[in-house]
C-alpha atoms as a PDB file:
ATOM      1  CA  UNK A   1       0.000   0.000   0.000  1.00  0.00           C
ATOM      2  CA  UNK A   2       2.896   2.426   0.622  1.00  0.00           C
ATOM      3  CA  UNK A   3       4.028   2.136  -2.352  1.00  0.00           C
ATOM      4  CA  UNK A   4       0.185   2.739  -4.191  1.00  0.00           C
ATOM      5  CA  UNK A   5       0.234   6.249  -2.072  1.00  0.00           C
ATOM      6  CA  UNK A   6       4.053   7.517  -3.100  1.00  0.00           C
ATOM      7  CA  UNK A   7       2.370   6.924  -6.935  1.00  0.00           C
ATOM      8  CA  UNK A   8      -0.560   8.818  -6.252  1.00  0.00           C
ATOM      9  CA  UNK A   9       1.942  11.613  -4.244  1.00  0.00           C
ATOM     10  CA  UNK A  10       3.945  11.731  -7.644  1.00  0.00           C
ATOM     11  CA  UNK A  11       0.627  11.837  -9.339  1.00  0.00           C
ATOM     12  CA  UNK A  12      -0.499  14.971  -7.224  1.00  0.00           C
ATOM     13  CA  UNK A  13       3.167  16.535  -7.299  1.00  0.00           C
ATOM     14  CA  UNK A  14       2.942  16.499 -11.310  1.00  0.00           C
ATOM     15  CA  UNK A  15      -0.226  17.643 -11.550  1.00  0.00           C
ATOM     16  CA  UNK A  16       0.671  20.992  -9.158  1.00  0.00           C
ATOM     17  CA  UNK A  17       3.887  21.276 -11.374  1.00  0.00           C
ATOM     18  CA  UNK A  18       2.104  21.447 -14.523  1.00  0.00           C
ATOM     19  CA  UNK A  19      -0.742  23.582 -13.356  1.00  0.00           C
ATOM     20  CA  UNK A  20       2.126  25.754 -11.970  1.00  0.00           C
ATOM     21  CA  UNK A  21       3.406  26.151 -15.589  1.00  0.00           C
ATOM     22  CA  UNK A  22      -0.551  26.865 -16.630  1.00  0.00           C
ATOM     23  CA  UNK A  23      -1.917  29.226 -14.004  1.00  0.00           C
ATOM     24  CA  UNK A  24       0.354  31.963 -15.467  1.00  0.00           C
ATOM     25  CA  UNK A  25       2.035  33.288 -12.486  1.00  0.00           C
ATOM     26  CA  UNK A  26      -1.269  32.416 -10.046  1.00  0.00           C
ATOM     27  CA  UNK A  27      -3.343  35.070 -12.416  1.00  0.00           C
ATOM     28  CA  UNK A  28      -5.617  32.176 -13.443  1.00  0.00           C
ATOM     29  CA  UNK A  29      -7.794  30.789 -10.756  1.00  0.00           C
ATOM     30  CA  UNK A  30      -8.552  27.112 -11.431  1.00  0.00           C
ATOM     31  CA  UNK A  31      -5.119  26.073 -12.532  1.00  0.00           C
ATOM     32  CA  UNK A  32      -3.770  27.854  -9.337  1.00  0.00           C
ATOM     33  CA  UNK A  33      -6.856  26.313  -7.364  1.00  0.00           C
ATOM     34  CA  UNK A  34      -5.100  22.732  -8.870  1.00  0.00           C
ATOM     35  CA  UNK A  35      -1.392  23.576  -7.885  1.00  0.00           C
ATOM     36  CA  UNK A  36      -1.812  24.183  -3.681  1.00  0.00           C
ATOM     37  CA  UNK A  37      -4.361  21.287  -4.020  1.00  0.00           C
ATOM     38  CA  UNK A  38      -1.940  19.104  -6.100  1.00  0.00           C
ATOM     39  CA  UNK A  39       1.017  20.114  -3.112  1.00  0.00           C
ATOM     40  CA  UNK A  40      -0.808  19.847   0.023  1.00  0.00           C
ATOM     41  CA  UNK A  41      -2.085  16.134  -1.525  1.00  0.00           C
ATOM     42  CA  UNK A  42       1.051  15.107  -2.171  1.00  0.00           C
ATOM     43  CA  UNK A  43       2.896  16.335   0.947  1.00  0.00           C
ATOM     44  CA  UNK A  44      -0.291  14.842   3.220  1.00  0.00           C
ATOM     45  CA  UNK A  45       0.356  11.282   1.007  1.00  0.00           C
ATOM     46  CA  UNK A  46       4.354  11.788   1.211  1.00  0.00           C
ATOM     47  CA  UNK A  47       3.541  12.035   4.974  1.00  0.00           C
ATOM     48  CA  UNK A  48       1.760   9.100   4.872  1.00  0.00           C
ATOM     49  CA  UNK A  49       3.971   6.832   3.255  1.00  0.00           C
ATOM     50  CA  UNK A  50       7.053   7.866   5.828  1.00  0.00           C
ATOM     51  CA  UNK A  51       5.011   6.087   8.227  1.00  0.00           C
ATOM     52  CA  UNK A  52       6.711   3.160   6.472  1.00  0.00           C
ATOM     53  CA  UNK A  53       9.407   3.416   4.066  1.00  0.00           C
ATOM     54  CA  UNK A  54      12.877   5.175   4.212  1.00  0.00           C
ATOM     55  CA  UNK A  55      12.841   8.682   4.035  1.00  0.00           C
ATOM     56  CA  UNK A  56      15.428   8.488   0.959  1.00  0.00           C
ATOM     57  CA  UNK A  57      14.302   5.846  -0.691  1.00  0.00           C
ATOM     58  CA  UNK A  58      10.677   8.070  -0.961  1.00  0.00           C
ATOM     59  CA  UNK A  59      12.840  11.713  -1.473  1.00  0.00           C
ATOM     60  CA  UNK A  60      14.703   9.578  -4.306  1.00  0.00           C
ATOM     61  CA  UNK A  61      11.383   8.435  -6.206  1.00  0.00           C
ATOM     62  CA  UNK A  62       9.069  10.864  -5.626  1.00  0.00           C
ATOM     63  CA  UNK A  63      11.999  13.444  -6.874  1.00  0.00           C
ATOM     64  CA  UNK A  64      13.279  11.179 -10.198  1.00  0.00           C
ATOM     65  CA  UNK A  65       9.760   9.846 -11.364  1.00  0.00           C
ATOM     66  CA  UNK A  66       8.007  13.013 -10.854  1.00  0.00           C
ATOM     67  CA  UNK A  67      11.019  15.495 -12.947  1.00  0.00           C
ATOM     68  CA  UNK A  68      10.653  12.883 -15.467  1.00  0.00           C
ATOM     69  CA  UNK A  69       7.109  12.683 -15.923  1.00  0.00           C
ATOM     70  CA  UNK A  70       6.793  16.677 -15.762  1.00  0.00           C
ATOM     71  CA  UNK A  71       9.517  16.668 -18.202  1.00  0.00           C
ATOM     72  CA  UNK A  72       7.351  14.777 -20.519  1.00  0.00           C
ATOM     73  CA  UNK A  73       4.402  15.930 -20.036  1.00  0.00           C
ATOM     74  CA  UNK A  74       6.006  19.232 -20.716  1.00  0.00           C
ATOM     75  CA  UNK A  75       6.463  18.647 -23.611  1.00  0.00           C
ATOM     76  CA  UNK A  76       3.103  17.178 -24.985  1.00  0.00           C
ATOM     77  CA  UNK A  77       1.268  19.936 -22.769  1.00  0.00           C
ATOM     78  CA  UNK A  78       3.034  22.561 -23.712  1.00  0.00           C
ATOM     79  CA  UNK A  79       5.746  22.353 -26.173  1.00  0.00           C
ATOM     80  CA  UNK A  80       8.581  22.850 -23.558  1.00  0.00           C
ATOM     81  CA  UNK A  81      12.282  21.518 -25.426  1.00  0.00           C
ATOM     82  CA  UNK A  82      13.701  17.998 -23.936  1.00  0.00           C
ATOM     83  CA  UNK A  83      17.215  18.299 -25.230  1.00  0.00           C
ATOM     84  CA  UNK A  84      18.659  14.634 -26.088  1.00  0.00           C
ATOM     85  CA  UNK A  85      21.158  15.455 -23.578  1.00  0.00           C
ATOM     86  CA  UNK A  86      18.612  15.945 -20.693  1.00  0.00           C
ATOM     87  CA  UNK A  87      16.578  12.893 -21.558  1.00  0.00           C
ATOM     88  CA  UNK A  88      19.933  10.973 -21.353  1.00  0.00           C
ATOM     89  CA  UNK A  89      20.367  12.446 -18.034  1.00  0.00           C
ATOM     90  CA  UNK A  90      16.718  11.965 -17.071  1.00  0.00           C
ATOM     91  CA  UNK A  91      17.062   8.287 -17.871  1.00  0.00           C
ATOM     92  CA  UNK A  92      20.683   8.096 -15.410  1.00  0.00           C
ATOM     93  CA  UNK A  93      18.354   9.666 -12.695  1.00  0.00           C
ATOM     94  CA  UNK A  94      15.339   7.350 -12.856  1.00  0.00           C
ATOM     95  CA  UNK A  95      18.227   4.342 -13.326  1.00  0.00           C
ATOM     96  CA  UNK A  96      20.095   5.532 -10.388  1.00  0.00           C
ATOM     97  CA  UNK A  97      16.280   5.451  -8.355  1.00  0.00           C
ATOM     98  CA  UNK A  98      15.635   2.261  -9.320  1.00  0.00           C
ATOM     99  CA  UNK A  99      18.961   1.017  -8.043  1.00  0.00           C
ATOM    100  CA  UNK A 100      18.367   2.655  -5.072  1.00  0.00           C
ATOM    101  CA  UNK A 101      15.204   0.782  -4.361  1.00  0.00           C
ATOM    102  CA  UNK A 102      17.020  -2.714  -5.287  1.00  0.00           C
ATOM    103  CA  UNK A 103      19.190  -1.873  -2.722  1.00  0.00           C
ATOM    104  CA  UNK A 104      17.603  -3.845  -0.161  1.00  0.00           C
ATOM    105  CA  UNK A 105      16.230  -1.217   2.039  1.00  0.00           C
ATOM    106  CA  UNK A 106      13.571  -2.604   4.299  1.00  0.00           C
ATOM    107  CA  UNK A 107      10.340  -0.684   5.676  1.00  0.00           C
ATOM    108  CA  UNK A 108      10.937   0.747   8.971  1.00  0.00           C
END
């Protein structure tokens, strides 16, 4: 189940992000309305899931999965450039996460 909520934090997280990019410097309401709802959801599920998994292992994925999905999303949404060169880099990140996780860290 821990793991269900951290997707549904990165879910929230990317869905602030990309309102963030849409409400225009907070001059339009409902895509502002969707970025401190997006936050406080995924803070309230991040706080949720340290209950029972490592605080890094969490910071890691939550960080990596959610600059990657922005990053693509991004793009389709909005036509924002993903240099080669930074989905190279993107890829090392999420690959260094998933490592990370294999690592063998148990739930506190």
């Amino acid at each position: 189940m821990p793991w269900v909520l951290l997707g549904a934090a990165i879910a929230t997280e990317v869905a602030g992000t990309l309102a963030l990019r849409g409400s225009d410097g907070f001059t339009r309401l409902v895509p502002s309305l969707i970025v401190v709802v997006g936050y406080v959801a995924s803070f309230v599920l991040l706080a949720i899931v340290l209950k029972t998994l490592p605080v890094g292992i969490v910071y890691a994925v939550w960080s990596a999965v959610g600059v990657a999905l922005v990053a693509v999303f991004g793009k389709l949404m909005f036509g924002d450039p993903v240099p080669p060169l930074a989905v190279a880099g993107m890829v090392l990140i999420v690959g260094g996460v998933a490592l990370v996780g294999f690592s063998g860290a148990k739930p506190h």
